[in-house]
Protein backbone atom coordinates (compact mmCIF):
# COMPACT_ATOMS: atom_id res chain seq x y z
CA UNK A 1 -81.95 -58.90 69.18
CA UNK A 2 -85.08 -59.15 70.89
CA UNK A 3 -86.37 -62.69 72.32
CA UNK A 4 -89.56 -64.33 71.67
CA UNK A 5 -91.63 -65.58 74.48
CA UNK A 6 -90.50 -68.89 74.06
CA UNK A 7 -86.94 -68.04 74.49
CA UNK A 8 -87.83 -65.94 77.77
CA UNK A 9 -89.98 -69.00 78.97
CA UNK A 10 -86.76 -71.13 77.92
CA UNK A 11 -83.77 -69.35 79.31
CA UNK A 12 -84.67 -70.07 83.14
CA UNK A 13 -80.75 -69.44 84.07
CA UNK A 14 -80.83 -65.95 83.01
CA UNK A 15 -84.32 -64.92 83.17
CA UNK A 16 -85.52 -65.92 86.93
CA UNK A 17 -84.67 -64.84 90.10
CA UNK A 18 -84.44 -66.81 92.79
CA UNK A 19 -83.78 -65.57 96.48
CA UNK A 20 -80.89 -67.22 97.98
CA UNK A 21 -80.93 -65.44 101.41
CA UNK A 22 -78.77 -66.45 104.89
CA UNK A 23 -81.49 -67.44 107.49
CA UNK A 24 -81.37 -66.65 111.30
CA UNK A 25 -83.10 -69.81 112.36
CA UNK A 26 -83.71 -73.17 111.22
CA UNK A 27 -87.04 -73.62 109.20
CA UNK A 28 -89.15 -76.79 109.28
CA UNK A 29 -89.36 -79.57 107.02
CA UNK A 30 -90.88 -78.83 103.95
CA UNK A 31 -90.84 -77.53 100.39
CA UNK A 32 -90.25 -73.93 100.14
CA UNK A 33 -93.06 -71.57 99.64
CA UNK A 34 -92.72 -70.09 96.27
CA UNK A 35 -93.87 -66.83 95.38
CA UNK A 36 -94.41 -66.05 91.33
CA UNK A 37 -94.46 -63.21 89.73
CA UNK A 38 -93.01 -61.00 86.55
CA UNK A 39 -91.50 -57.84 86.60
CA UNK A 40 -90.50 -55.43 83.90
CA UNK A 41 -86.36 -55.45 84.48
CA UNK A 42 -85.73 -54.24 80.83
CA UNK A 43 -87.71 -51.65 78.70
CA UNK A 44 -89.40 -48.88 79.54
CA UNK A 45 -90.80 -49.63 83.18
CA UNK A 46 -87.13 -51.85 83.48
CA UNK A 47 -85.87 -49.00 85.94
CA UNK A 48 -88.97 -48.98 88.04
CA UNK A 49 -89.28 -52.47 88.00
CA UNK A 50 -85.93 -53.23 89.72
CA UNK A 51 -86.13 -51.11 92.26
CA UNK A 52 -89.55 -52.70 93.25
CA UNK A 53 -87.96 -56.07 92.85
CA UNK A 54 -85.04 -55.34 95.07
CA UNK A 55 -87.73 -53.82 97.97
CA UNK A 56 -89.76 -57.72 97.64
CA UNK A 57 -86.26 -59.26 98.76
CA UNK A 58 -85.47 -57.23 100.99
CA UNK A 59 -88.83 -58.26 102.51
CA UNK A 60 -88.11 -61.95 101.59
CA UNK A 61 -84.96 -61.63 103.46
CA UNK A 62 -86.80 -60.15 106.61
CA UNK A 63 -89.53 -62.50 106.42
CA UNK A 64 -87.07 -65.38 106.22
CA UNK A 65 -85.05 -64.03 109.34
CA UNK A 66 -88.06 -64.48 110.96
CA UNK A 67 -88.64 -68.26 109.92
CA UNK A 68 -90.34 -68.12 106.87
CA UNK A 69 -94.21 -68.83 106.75
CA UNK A 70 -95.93 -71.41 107.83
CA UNK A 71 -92.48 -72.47 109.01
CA UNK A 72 -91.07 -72.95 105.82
CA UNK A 73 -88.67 -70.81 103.75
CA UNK A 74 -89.97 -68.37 101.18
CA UNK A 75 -88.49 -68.05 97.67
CA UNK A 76 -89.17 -65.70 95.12
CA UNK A 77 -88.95 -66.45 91.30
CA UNK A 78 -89.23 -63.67 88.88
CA UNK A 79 -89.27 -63.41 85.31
CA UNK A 80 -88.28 -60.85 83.32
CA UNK A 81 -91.24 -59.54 81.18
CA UNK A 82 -89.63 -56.76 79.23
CA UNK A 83 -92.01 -54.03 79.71
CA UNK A 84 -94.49 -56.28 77.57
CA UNK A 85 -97.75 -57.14 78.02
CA UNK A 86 -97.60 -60.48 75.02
CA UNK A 87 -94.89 -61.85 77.48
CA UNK A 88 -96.89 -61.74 80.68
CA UNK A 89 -99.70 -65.08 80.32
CA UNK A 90 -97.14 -67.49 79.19
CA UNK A 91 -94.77 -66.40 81.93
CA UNK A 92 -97.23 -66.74 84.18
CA UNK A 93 -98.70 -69.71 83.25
CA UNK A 94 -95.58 -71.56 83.45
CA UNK A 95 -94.81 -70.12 87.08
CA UNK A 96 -98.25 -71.91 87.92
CA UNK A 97 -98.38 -74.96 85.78
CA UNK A 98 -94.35 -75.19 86.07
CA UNK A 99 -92.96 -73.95 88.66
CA UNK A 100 -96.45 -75.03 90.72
CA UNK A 101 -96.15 -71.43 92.74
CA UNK A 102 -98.31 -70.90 96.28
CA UNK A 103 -98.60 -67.26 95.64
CA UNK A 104 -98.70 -65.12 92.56
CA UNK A 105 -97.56 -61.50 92.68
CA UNK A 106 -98.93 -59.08 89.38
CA UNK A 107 -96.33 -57.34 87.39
CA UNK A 108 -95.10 -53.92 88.27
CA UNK A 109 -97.74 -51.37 85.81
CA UNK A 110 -100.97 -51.73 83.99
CA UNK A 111 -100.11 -52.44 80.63
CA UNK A 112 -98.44 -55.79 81.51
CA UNK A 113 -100.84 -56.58 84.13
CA UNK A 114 -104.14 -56.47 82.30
CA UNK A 115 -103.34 -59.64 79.86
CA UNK A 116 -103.24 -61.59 83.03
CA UNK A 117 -106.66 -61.06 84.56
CA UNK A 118 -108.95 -63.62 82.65
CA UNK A 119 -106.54 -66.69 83.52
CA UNK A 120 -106.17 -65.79 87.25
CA UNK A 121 -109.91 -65.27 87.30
CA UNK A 122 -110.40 -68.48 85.10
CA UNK A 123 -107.80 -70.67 87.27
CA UNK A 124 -109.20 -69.57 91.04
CA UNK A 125 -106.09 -67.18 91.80
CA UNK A 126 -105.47 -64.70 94.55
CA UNK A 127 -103.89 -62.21 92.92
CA UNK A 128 -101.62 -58.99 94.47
CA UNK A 129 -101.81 -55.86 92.21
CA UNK A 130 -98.78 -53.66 91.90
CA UNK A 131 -99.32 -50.27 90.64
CA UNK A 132 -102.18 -51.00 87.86
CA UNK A 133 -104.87 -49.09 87.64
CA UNK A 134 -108.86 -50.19 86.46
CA UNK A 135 -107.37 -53.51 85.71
CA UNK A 136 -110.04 -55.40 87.04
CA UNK A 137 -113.00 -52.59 86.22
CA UNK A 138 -114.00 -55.18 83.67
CA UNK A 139 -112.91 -58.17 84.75
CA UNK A 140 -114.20 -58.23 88.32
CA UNK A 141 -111.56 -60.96 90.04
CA UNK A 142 -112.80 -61.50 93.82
CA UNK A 143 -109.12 -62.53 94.76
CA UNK A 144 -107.64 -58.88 93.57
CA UNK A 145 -106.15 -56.74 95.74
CA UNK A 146 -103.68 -53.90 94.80
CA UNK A 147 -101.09 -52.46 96.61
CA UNK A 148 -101.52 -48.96 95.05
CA UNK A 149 -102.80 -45.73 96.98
CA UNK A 150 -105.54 -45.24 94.38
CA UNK A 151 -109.16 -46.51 93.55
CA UNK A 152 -110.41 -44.84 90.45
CA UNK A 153 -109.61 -42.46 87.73
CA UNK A 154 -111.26 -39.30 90.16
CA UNK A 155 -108.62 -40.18 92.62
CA UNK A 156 -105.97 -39.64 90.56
CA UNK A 157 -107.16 -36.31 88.85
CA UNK A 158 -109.35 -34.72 91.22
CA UNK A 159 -106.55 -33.36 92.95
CA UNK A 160 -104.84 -31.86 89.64
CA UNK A 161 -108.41 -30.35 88.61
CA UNK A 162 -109.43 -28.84 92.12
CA UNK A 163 -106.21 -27.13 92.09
CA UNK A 164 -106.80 -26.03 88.61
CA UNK A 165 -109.92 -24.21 89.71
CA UNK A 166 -108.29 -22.66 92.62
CA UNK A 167 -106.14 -20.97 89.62
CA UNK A 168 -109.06 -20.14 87.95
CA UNK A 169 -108.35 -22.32 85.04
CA UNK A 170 -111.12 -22.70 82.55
CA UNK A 171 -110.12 -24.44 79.77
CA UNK A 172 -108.33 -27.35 79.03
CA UNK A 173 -105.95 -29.59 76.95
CA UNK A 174 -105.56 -33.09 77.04
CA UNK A 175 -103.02 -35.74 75.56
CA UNK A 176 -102.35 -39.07 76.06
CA UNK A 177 -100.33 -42.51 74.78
CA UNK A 178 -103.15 -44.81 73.01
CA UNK A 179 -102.76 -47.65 75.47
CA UNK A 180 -104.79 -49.15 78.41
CA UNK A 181 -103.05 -47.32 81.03
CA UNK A 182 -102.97 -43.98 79.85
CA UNK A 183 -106.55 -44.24 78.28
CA UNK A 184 -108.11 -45.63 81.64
CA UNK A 185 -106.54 -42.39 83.13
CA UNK A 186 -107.30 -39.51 80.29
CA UNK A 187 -110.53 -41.21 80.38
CA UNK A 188 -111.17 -40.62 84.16
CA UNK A 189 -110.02 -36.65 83.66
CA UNK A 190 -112.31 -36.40 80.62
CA UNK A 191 -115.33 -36.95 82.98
CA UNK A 192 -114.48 -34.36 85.42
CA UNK A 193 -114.14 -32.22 82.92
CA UNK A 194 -117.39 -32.32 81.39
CA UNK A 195 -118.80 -32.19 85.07
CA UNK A 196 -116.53 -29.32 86.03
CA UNK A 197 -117.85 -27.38 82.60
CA UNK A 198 -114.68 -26.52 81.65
CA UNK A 199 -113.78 -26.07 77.82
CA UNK A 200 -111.88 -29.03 76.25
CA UNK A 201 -109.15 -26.90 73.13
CA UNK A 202 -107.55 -29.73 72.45
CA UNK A 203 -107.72 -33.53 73.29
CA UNK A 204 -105.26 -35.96 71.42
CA UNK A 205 -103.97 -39.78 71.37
CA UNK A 206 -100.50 -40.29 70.01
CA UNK A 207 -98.90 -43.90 69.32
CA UNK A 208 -97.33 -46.13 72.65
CA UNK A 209 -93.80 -45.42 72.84
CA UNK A 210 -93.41 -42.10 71.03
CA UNK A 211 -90.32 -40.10 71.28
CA UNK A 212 -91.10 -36.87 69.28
CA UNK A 213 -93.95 -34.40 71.17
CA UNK A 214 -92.68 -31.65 69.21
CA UNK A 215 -95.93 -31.15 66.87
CA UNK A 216 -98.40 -31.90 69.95
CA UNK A 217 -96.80 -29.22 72.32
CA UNK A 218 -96.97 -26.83 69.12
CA UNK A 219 -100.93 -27.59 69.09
CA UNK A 220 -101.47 -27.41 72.55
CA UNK A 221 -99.61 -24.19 72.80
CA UNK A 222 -102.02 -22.66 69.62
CA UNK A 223 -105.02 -24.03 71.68
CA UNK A 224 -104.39 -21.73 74.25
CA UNK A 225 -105.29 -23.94 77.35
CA UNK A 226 -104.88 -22.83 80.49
CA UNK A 227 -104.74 -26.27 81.69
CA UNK A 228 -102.92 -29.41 80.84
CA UNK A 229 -103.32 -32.50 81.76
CA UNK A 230 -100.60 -36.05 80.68
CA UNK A 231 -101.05 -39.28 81.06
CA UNK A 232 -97.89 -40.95 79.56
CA UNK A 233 -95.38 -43.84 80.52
CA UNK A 234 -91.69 -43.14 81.91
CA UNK A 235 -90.27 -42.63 78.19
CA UNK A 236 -92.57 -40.64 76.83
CA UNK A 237 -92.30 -38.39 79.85
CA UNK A 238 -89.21 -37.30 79.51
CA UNK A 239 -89.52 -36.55 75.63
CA UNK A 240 -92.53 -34.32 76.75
CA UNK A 241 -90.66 -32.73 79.17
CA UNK A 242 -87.75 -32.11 76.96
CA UNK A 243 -90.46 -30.66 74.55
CA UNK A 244 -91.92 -28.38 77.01
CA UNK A 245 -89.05 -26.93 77.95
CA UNK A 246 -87.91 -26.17 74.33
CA UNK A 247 -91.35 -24.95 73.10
CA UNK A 248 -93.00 -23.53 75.44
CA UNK A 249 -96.98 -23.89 76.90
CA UNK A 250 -97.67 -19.98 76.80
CA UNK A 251 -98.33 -17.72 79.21
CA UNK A 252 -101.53 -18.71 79.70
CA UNK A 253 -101.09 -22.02 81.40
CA UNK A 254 -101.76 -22.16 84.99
CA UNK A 255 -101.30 -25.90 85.83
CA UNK A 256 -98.89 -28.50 83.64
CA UNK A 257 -98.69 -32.38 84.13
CA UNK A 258 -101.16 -34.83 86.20
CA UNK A 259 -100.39 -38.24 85.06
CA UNK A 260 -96.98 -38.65 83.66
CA UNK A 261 -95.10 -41.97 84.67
CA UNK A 262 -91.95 -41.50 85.21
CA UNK A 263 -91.51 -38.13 86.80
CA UNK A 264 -91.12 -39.81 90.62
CA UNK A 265 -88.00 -42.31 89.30
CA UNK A 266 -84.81 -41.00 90.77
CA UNK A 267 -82.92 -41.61 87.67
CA UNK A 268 -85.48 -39.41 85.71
CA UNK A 269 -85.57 -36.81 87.81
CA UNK A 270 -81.97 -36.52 87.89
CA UNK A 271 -81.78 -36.63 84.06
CA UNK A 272 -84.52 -33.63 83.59
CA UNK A 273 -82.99 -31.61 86.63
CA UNK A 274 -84.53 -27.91 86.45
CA UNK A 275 -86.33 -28.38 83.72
CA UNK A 276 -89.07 -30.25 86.22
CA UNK A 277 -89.74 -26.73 87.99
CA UNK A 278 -93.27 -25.98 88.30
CA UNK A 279 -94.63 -28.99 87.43
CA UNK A 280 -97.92 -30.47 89.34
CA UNK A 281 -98.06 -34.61 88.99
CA UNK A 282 -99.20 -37.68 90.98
CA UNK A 283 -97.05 -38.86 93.79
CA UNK A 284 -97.22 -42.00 95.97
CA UNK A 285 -94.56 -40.67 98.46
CA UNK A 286 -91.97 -37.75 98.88
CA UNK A 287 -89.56 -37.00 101.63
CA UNK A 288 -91.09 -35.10 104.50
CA UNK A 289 -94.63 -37.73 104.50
CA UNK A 290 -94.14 -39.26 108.23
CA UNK A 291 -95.50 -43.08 108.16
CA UNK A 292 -94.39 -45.89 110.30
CA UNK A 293 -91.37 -47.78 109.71
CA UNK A 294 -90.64 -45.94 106.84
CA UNK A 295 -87.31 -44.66 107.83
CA UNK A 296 -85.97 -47.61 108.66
CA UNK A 297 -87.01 -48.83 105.25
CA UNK A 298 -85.59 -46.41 103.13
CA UNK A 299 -82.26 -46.37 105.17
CA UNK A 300 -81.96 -50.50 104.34
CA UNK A 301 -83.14 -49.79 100.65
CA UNK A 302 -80.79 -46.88 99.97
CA UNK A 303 -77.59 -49.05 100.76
CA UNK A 304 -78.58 -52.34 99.24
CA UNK A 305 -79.85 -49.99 95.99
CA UNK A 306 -76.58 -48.48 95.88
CA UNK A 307 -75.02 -51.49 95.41
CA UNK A 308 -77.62 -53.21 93.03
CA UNK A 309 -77.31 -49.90 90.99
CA UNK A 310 -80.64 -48.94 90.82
CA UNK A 311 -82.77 -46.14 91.87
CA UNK A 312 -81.05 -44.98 94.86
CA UNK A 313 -84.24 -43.26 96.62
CA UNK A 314 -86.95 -45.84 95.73
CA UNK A 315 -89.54 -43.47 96.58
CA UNK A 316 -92.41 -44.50 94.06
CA UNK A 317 -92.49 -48.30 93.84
CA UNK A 318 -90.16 -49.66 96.39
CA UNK A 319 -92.00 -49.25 100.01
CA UNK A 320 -95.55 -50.42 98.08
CA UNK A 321 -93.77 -53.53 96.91
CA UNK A 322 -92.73 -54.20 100.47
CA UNK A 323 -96.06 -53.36 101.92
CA UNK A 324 -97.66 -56.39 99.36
CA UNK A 325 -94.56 -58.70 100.88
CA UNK A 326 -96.21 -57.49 104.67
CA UNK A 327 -99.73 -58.33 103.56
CA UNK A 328 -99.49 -61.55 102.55
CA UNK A 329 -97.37 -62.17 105.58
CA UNK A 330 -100.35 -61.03 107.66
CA UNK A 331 -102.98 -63.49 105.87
CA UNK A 332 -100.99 -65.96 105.69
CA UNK A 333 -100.07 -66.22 109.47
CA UNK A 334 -103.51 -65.01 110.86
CA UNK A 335 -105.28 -67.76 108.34
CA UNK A 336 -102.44 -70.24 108.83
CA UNK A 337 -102.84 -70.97 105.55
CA UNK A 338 -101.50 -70.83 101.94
CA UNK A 339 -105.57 -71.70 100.32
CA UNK A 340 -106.21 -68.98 97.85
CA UNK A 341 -109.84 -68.45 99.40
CA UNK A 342 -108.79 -67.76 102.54
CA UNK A 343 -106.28 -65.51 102.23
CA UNK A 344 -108.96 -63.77 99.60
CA UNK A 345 -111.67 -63.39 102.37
CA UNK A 346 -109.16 -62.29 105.53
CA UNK A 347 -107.33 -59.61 103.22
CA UNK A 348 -111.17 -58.61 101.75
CA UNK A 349 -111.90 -58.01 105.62
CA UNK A 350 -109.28 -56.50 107.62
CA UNK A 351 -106.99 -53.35 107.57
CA UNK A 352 -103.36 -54.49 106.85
CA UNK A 353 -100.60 -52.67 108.51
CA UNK A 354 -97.89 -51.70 106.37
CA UNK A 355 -95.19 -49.03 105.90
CA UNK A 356 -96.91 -47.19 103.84
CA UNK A 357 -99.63 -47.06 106.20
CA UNK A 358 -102.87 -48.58 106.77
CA UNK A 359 -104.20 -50.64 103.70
CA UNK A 360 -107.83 -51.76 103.29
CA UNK A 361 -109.76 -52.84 100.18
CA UNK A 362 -113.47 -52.07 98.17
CA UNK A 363 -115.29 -55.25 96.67
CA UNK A 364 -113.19 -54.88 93.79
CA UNK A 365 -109.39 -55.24 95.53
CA UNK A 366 -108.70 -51.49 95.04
CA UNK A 367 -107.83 -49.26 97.90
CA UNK A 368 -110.76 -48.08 99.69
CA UNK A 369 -109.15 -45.37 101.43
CA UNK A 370 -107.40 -43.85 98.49
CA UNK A 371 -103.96 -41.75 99.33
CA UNK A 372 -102.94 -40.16 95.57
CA UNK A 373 -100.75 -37.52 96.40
CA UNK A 374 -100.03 -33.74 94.02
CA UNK A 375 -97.02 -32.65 94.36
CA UNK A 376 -94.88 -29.23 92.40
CA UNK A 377 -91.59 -29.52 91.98
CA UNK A 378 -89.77 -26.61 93.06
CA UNK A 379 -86.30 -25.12 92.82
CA UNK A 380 -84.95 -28.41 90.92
CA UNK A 381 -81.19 -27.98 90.41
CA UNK A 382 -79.22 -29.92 87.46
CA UNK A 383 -77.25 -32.85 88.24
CA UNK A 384 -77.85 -33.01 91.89
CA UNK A 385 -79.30 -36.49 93.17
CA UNK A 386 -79.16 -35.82 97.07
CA UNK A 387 -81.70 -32.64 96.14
CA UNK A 388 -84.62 -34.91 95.80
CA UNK A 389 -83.73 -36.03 100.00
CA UNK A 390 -84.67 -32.94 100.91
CA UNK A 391 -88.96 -31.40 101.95
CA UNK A 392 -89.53 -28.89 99.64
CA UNK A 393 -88.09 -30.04 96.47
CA UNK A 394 -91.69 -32.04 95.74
CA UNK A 395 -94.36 -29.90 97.89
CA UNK A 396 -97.28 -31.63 98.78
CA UNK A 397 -100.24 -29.96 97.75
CA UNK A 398 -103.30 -31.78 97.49
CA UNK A 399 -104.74 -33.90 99.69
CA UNK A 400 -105.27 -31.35 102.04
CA UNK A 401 -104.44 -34.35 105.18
CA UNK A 402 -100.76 -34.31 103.20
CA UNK A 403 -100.57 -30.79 102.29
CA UNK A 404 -96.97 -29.06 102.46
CA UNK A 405 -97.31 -25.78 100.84
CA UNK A 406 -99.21 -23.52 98.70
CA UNK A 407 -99.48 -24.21 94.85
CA UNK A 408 -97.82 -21.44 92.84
CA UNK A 409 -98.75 -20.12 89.84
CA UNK A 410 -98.74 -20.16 86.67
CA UNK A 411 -96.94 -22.32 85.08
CA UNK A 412 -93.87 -20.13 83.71
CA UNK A 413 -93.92 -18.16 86.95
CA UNK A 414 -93.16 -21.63 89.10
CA UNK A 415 -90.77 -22.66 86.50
CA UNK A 416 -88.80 -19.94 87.56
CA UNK A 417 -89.59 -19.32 91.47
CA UNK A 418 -86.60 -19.86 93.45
């Protein structure tokens, strides 16, 4: 039965999260500092969302070892927004009318994120993004600033299009869920499409949330693109997928996927096996990348994930969420402060070091050195987790700073290269 908000908001026991961690040294008096957010632990972005919530304790845990901030220990509360955007301003106006919060963390994914805007902007907020994309386009929050490797819509499909061309694609279909997301995305592709001057066969919206792509891959495939470019949540990616592989795209298509949520989670991946082979999407981070402390990271994660039973690798979300946990530990502690304005103006300023590298932000809190990797699977075997470990099972091929290979094509000749 599903709750209403009121129940979520009620049902504190279950619902929030509170870090209970061991600490290496004695902290000094004072209240705690808390650190609010929501994450999506149940729906469709549930699986993503854990793993990114287990990656912001582990960095509570190492933060606390340390002594806390400011001297005082750091707790995290998290709610439990269900993959739903109509949960996310009453949970979050409780954690800072309520539970009277220092620091607010966004929601893992757009769709959730975007109700939130106009009452952190209203109330003064700092605010640190995780994962959304063009929420504050609009909006225009001075105390934004998202942990994500991208910027705007070109960043994420420039990539995808430029290695199009090299595969002298001309022509194009596009598809994509009807929601803020996936729109903000399809929307960004659309444009370099009409500048590119390729041919648009077929461009279609479908309902959030829809399980049956039968009739669209049918269309595509009687369009006769020799592109095609997704932009879908986790769900919906593996129905498409499914679909795909069932249907067909013709022999025609040089280049398959882009945007598709949901392709980088381990448990995903797993599920669709080989039937991810020759596929082109947008990556934030696959095995073979070298960045600092990263190792060590993903060593920690894997063995506390294990035992949490969630997404064993963590490659997508995890390292970003513990990168946000580093830069506010960085403001805080160079500002000695916890004022909202502060911390604003030092992380609008300086280059945060993280373990996902070097993180610095644009006017509007997005990156401004944008890292949105393309990546082909290749030589995906079923049921075999440990694969995904391995360089060469996700090849790297656009930015050209990241490459790791050359992009094979087309489409039905990478499904089957070996």
């Amino acid at each position: 039965m599903k709750k209403t908000r009121r129940q979520i908001l009620s049902t504190a026991g279950a619902a929030v999260v509170a870090s209970q961690l061991p600490l290496a040294s004695a902290f000094a008096q004072g209240a705690p500092v808390k650190i609010g957010m929501s994450m999506p632990q149940t729906g469709g972005l549930g699986a993503g969302g854990q793993a990114a919530l287990l990656a912001l304790r582990m960095w509570v845990e190492d933060v606390n070892a340390k002594g806390g901030l400011l001297g005082r220990k750091v707790e995290l509360i998290a709610y439990d927004d269900q993959s739903n955007g109509a949960n996310t301003p009453g949970i979050y106006t409780k954690l800072i009318d309520v539970d009277k919060v220092d620091l607010l963390i966004a929601p893992y994914a757009t769709n959730v994120t975007a109700p939130i805007m106009p009452l952190v902007k209203e109330r003064g907020l700092l605010l640190m993004g995780n994962f959304s994309f063009q929420v504050n386009a609009k909006v225009q929050h001075d105390m934004w600033f998202n942990n994500a490797p991208w910027n705007d819509a070109r960043g994420w499909s420039e990539g995808f299009m430029e290695l199009g061309k090299r595969a002298g694609a001309k022509s194009i279909a596009i598809f994509a869920a009807d929601a803020e997301f996936q729109q903000n995305l399809a929307n960004g592709a659309r444009d370099l499409v009409k500048k590119s001057g390729w041919n648009v066969v077929y461009d279609q919206n479908y309902p959030p949330n829809n399980t049956d792509f039968s009739s669209i891959i049918r269309a595509v495939r009687a369009a006769k693109p020799e592109a095609v470019f997704v932009a879908c949540y986790p769900n919906e990616a593996v129905a498409i997928m499914r679909s795909v592989n069932e249907i067909g795209l013709g022999s025609q298509v040089q280049i398959f996927g882009g945007g598709m949520v949901g392709l980088q989670f381990t448990p995903i991946m797993q599920s669709l096996g080989s039937l991810l082979n020759g596929v082109v999407n947008y990556n934030s981070f696959v095995p073979g990348l070298k960045l600092p402390g990263i190792d060590d990271f993903f060593k920690r994660y894997s063995v506390r994930a294990t035992a949490a039973k969630v997404d064993p690798l963590g490659y997508y979300l995890p390292p970003f969420n513990y990168a946000t946990g580093q830069m506010i530990e960085q403001a805080v502690n160079a500002t000695k402060s916890l004022d909202h304005k502060k911390l604003a103006d030092y992380l609008r300023k300086n280059e945060m070091q993280t373990i996902v590298g070097p993180i610095s932000f644009d006017k509007f809190g997005e990156r401004a050195k944008p890292r949105v990797l393309q990546a082909q699977f290749r030589n995906i075997q079923d049921n075999n987790v440990e694969q995904f470990k391995n360089v060469g099972k996700q090849v790297v091929l656009w930015p050209e700073a990241d490459k790791q290979g050359e992009f094979i094509f087309p489409f039905d000749k990478a499904r089957k290269a070996i």
